[in-house]
N, C-alpha and C. Protein backbone atom coordinates (compact mmCIF):
# COMPACT_ATOMS: atom_id res chain seq x y z
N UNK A 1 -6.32 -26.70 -14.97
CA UNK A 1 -6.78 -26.11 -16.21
C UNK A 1 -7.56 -24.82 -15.94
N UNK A 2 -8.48 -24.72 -14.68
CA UNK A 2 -8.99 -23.25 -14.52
C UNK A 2 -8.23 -22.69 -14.40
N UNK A 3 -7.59 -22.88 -13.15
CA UNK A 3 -6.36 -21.73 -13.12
C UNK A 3 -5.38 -21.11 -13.56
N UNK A 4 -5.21 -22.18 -15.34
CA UNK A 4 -4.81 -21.55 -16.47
C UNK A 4 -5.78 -20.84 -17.27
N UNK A 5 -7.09 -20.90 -17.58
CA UNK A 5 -7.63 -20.00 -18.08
C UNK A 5 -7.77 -18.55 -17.32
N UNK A 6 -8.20 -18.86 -16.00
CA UNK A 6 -8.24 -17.25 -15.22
C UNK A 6 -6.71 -17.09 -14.69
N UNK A 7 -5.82 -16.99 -15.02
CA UNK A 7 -4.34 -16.40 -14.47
C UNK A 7 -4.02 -15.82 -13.70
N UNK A 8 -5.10 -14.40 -14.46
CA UNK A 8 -4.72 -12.94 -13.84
C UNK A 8 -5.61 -13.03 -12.85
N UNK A 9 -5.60 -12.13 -11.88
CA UNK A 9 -6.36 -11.61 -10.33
C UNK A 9 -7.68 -11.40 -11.00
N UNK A 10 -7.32 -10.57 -12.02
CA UNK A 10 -8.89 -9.80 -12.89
C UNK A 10 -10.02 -10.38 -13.03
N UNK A 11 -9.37 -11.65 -13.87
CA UNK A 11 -10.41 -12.49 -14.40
C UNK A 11 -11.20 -13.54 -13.41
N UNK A 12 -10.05 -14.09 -12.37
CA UNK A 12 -10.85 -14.52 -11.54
C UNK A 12 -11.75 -13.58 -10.31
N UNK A 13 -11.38 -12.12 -10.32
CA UNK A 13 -12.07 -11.26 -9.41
C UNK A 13 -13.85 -11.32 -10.41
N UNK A 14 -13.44 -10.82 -11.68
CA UNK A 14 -14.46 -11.06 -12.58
C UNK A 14 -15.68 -12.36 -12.40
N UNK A 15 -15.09 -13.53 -12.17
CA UNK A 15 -15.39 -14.87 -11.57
C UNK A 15 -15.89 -14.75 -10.80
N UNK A 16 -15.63 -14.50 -9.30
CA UNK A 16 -16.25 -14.20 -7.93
C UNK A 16 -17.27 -13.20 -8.09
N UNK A 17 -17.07 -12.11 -8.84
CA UNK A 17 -18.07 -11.15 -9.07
C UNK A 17 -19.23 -11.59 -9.85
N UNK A 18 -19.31 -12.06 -10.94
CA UNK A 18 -20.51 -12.58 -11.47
C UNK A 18 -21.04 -13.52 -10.51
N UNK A 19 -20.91 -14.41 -9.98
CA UNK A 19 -20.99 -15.32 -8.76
C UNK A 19 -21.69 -14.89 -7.81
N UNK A 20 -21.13 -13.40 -7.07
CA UNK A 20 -21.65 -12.75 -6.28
C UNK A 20 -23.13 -11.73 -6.43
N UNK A 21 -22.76 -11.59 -8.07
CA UNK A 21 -24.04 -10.57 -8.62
C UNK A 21 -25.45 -11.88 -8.60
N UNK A 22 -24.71 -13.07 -9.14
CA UNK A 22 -26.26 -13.87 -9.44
C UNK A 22 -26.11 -14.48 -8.37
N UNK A 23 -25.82 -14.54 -7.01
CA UNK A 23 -26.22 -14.62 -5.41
C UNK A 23 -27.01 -13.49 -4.98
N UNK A 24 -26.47 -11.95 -5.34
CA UNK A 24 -27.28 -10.75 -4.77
C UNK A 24 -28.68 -10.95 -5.46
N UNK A 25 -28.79 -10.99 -6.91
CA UNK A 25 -30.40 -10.63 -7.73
C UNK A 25 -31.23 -12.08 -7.06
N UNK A 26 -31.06 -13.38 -7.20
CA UNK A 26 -31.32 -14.26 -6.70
C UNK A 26 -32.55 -14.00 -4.93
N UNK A 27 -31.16 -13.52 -3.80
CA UNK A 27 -31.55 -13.08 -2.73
C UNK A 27 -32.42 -12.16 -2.58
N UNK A 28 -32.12 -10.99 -3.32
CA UNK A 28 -32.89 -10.16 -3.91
C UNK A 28 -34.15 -10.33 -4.63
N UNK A 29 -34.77 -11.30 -5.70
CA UNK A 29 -36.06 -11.67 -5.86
C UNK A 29 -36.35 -12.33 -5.00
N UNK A 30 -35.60 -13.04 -4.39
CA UNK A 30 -36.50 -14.10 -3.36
C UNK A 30 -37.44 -12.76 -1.89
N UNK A 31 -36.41 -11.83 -1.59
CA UNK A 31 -36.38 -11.40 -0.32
C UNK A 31 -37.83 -9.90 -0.79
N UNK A 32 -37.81 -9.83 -2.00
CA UNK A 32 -38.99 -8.35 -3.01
C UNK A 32 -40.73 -8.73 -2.29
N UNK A 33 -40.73 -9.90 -1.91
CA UNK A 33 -42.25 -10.19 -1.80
C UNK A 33 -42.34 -9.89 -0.46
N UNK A 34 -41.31 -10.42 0.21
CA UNK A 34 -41.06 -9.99 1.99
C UNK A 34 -40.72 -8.53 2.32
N UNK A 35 -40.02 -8.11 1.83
CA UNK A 35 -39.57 -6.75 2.03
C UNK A 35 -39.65 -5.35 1.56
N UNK A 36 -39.44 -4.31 1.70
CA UNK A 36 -39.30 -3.20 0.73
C UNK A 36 -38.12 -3.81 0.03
N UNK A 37 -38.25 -2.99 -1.40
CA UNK A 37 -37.24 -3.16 -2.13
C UNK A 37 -35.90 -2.67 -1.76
N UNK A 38 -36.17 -1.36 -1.01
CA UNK A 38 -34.76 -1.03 -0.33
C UNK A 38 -34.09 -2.07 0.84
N UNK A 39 -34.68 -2.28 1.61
CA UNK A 39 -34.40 -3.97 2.97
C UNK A 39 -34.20 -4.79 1.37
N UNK A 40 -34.61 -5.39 0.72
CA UNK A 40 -34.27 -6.70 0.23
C UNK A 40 -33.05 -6.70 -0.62
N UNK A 41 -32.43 -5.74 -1.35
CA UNK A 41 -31.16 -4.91 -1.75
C UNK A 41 -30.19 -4.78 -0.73
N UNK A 42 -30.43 -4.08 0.46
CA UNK A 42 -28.97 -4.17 1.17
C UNK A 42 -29.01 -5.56 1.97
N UNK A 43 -30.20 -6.53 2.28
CA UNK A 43 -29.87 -7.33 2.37
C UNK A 43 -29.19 -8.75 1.85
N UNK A 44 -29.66 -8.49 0.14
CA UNK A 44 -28.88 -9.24 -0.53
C UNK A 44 -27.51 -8.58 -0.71
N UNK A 45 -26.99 -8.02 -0.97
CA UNK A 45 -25.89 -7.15 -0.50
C UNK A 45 -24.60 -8.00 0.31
N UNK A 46 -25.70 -7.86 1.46
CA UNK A 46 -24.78 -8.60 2.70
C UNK A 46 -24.37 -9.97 2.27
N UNK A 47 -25.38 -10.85 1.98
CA UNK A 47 -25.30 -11.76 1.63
C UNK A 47 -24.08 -12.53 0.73
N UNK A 48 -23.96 -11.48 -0.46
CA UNK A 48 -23.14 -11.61 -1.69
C UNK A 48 -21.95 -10.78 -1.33
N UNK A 49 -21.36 -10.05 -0.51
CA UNK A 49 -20.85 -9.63 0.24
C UNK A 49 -19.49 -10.57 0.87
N UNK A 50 -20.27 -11.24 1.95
CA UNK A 50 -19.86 -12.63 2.38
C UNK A 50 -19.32 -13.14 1.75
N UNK A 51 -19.86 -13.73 0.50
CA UNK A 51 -19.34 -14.68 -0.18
C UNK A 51 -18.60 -14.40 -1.12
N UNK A 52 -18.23 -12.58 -1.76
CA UNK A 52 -17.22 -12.30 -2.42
C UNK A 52 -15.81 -12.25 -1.35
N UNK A 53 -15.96 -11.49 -0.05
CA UNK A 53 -14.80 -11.80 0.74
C UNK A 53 -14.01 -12.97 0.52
N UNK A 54 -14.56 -14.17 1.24
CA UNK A 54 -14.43 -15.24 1.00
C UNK A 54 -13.70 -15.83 -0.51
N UNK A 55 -14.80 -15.42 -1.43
CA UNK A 55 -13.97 -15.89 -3.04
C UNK A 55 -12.90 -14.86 -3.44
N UNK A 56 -12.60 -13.56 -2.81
CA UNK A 56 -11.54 -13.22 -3.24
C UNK A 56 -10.42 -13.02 -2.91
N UNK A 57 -10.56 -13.59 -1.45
CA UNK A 57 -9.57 -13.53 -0.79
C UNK A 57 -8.77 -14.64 -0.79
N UNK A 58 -9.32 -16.29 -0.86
CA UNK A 58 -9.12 -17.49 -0.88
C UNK A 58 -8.60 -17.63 -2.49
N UNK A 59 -9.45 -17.32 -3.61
CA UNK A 59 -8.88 -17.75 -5.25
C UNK A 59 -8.62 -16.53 -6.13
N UNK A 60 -9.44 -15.35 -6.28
CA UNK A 60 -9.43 -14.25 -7.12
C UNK A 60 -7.52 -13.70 -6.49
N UNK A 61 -7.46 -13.30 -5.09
CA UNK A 61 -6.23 -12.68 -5.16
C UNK A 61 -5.28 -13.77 -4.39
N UNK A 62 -5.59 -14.33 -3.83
CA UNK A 62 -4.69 -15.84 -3.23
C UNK A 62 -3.96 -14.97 -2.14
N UNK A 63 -4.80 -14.37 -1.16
CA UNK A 63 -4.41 -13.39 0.13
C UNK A 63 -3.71 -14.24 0.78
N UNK A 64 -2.64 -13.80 1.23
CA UNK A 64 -2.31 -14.32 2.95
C UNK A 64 -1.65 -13.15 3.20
N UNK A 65 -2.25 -12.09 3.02
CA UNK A 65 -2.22 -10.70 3.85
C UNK A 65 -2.82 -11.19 5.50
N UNK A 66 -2.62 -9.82 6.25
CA UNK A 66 -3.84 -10.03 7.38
C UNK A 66 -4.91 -10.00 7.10
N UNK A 67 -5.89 -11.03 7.42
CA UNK A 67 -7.06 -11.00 7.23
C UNK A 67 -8.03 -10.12 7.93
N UNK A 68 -7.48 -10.00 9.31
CA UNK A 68 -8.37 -9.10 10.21
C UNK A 68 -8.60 -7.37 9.06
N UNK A 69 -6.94 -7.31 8.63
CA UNK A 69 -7.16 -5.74 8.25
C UNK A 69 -7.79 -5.49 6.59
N UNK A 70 -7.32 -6.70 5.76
CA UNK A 70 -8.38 -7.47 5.00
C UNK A 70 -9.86 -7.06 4.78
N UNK A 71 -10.23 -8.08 5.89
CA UNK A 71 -11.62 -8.27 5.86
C UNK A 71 -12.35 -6.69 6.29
N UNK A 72 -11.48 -5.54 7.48
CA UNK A 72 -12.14 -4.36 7.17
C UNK A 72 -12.56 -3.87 6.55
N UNK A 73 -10.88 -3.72 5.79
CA UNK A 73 -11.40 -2.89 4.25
C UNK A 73 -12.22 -3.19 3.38
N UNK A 74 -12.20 -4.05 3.20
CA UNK A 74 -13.14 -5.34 2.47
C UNK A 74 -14.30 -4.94 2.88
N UNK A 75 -15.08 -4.85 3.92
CA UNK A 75 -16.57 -4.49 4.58
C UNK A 75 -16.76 -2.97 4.73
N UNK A 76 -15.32 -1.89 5.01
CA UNK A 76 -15.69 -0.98 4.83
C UNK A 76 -16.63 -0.52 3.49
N UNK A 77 -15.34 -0.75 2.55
CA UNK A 77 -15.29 -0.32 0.86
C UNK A 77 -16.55 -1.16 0.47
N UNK A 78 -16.98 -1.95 1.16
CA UNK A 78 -18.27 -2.94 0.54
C UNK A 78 -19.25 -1.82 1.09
N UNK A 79 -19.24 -1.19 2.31
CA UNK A 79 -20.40 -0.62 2.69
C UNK A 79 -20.44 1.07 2.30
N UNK A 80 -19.18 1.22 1.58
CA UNK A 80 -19.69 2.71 0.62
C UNK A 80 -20.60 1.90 -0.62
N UNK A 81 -19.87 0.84 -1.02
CA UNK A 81 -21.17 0.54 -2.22
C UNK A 81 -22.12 0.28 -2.10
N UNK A 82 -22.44 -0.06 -0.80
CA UNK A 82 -23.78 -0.15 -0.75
C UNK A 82 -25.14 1.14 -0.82
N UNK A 83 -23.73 1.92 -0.17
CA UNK A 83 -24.36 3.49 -0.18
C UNK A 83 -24.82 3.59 -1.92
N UNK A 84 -23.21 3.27 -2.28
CA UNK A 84 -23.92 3.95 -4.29
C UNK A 84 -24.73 3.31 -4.22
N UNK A 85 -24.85 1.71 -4.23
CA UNK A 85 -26.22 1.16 -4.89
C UNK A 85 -27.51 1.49 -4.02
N UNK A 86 -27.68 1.87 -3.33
CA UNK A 86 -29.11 2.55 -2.49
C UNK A 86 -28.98 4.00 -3.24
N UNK A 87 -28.52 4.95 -3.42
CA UNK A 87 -28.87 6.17 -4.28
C UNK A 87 -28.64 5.45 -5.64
N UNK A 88 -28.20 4.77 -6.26
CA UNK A 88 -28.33 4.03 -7.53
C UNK A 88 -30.56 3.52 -7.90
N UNK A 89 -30.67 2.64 -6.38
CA UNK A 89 -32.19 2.17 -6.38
C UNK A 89 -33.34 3.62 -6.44
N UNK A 90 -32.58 4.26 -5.65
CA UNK A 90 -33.54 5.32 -5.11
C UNK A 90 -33.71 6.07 -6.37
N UNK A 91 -32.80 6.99 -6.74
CA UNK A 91 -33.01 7.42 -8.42
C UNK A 91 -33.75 6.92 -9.58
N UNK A 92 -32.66 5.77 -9.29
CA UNK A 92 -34.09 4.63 -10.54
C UNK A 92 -35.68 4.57 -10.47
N UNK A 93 -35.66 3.96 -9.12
CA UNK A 93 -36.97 3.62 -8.76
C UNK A 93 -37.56 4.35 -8.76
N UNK A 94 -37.36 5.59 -7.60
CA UNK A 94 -38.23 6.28 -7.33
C UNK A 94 -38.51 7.50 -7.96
N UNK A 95 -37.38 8.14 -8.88
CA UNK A 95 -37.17 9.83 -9.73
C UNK A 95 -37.96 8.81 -10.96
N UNK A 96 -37.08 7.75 -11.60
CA UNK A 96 -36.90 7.38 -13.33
C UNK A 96 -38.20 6.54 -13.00
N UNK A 97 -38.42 5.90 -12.25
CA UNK A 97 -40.23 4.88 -12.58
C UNK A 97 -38.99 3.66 -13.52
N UNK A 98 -37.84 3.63 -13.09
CA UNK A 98 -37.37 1.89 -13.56
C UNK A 98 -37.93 0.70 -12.30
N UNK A 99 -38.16 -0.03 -12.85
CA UNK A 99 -38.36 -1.40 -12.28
C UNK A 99 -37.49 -1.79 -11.34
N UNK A 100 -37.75 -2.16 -10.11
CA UNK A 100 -36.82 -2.41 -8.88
C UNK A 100 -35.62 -3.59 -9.48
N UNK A 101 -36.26 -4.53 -10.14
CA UNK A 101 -34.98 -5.47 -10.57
C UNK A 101 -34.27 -4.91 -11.59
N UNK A 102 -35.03 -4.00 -12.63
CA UNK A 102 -33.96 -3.61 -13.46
C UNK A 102 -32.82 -2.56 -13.05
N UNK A 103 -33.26 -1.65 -11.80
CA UNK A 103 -32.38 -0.93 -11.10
C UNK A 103 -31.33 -1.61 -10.45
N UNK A 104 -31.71 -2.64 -9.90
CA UNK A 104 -30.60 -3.23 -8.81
C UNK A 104 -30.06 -4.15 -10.16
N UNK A 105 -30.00 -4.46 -11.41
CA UNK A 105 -29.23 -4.96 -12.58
C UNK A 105 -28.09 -4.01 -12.43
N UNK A 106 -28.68 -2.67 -12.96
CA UNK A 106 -27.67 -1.63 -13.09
C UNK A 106 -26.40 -1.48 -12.02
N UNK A 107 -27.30 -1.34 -10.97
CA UNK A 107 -26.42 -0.95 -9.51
C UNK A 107 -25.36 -2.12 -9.07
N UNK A 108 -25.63 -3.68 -9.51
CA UNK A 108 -24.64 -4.27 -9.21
C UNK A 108 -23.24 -4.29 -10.48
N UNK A 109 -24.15 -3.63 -11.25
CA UNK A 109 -22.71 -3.26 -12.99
C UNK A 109 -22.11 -2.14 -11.86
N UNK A 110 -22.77 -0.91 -11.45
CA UNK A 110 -21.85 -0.31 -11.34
C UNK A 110 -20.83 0.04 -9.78
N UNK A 111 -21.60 -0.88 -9.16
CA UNK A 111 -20.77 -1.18 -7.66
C UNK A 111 -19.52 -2.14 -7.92
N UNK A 112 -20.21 -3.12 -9.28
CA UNK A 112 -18.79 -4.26 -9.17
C UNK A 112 -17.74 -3.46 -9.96
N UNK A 113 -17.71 -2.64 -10.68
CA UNK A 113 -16.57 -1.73 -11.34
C UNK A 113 -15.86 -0.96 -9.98
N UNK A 114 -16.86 -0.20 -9.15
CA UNK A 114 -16.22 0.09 -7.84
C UNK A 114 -15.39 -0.72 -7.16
N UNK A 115 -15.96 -1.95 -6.71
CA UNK A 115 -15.49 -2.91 -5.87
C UNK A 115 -14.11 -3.30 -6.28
N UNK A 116 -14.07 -3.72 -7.80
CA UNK A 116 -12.96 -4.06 -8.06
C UNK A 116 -11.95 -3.09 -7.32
N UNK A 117 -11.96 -1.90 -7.94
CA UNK A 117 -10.95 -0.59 -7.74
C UNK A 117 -10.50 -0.72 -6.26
N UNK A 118 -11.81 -0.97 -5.55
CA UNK A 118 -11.28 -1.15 -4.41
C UNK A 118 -10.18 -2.02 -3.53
N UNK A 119 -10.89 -2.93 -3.97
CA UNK A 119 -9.86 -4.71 -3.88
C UNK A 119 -8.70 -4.14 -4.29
N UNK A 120 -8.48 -4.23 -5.74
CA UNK A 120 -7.24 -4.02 -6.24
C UNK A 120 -5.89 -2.79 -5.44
N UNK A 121 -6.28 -1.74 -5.36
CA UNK A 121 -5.45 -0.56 -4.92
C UNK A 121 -5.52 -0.29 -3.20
N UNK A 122 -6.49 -1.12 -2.41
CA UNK A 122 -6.63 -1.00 -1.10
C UNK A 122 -6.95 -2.27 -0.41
N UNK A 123 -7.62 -2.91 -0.65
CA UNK A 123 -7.60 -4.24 0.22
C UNK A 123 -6.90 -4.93 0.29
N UNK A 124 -6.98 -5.60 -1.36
CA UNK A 124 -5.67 -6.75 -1.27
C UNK A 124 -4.77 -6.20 -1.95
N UNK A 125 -4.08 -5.50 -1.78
CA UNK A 125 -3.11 -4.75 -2.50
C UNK A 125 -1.20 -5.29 -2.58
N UNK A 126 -1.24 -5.95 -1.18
CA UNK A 126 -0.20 -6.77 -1.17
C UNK A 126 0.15 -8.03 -1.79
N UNK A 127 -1.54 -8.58 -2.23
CA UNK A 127 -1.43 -9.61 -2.73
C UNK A 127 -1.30 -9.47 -4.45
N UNK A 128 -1.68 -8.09 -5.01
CA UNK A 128 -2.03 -7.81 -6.04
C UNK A 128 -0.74 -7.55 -6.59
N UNK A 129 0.22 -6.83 -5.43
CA UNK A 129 1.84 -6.70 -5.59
C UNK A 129 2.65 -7.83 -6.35
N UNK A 130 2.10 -8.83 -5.64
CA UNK A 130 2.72 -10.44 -5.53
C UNK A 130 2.85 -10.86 -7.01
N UNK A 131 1.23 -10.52 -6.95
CA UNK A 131 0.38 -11.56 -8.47
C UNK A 131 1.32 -10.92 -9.74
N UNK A 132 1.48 -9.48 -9.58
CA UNK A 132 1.64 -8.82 -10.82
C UNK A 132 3.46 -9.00 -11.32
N UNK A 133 3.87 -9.34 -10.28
CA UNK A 133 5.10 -9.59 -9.90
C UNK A 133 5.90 -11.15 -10.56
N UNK A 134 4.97 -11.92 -10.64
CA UNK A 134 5.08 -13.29 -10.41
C UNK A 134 5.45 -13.47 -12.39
N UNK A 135 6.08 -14.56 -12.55
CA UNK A 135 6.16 -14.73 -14.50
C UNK A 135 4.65 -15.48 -14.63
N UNK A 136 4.30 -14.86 -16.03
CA UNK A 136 3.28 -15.21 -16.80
C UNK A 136 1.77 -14.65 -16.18
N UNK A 137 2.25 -13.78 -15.37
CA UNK A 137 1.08 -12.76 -15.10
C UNK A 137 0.49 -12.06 -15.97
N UNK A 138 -1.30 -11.96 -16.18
CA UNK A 138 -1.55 -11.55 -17.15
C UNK A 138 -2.68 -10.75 -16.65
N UNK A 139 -2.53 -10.19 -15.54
CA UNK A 139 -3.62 -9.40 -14.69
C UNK A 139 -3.78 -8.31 -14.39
């Protein structure tokens, strides 16, 4: 029955991504009292990172691409966003006087719009071939 409601790649990438955002803010308040706000951001990052690989490679796109070349791209394209979301924090925080959690809110809206793009047209792209390919695709 889930896997009739999420069909398309989208919705379950959508899935893994919210998943991954309330793993990053999570890691992220926990890690604000220990760290600078910049360390506790790319470290939640990593964190949620991990565990989107993992969820989108296994259910969001149902890979059995290579994983080795996969999981690069996957960590490359993860570590330009990390770049946006650190000039995403830095702007906020430090130019605008926004609130470190309400910045890193923003920055994971606009890394996961990235991320997707990424997944979709370069990572798993063979698998995305497959999905779109397949009857009753709605992704």
């Amino acid at each position: 029955m889930i896997d009739r409601i999420f069909a398309g790649h989208a919705a379950r990438f959508l899935v893994v991504g919210a998943a991954a955002a309330v793993l990053q803010l999570l890691c992220y308040e926990g890690l604000l009292g220990l760290l600078p706000y910049e360390d506790a951001g790319a470290l939640a990052i990593l964190v949620a990172t991990v565990f989107a690989y993992l969820g989108n490679r296994l259910w969001a796109f149902r890979s059995t691409g290579r994983w080795r070349r996969e999981a690069f791209s996957f960590f490359f394209f993860r570590a330009v966003s990390l770049g946006i979301n650190a000039v995403v924090l830095y702007v906020l925080v430090s130019i605008m006087r926004t609130g470190p959690t309400t910045a890193q809110v923003i920055g994971i809206v606009l890394t996961t719009l990235v991320n997707y793009i990424f997944a979709k047209l370069f990572v798993f792209r063979s698998s995305t071939k497959v999905l779109e390919g397949s009857p009753g695709h709605e992704g």
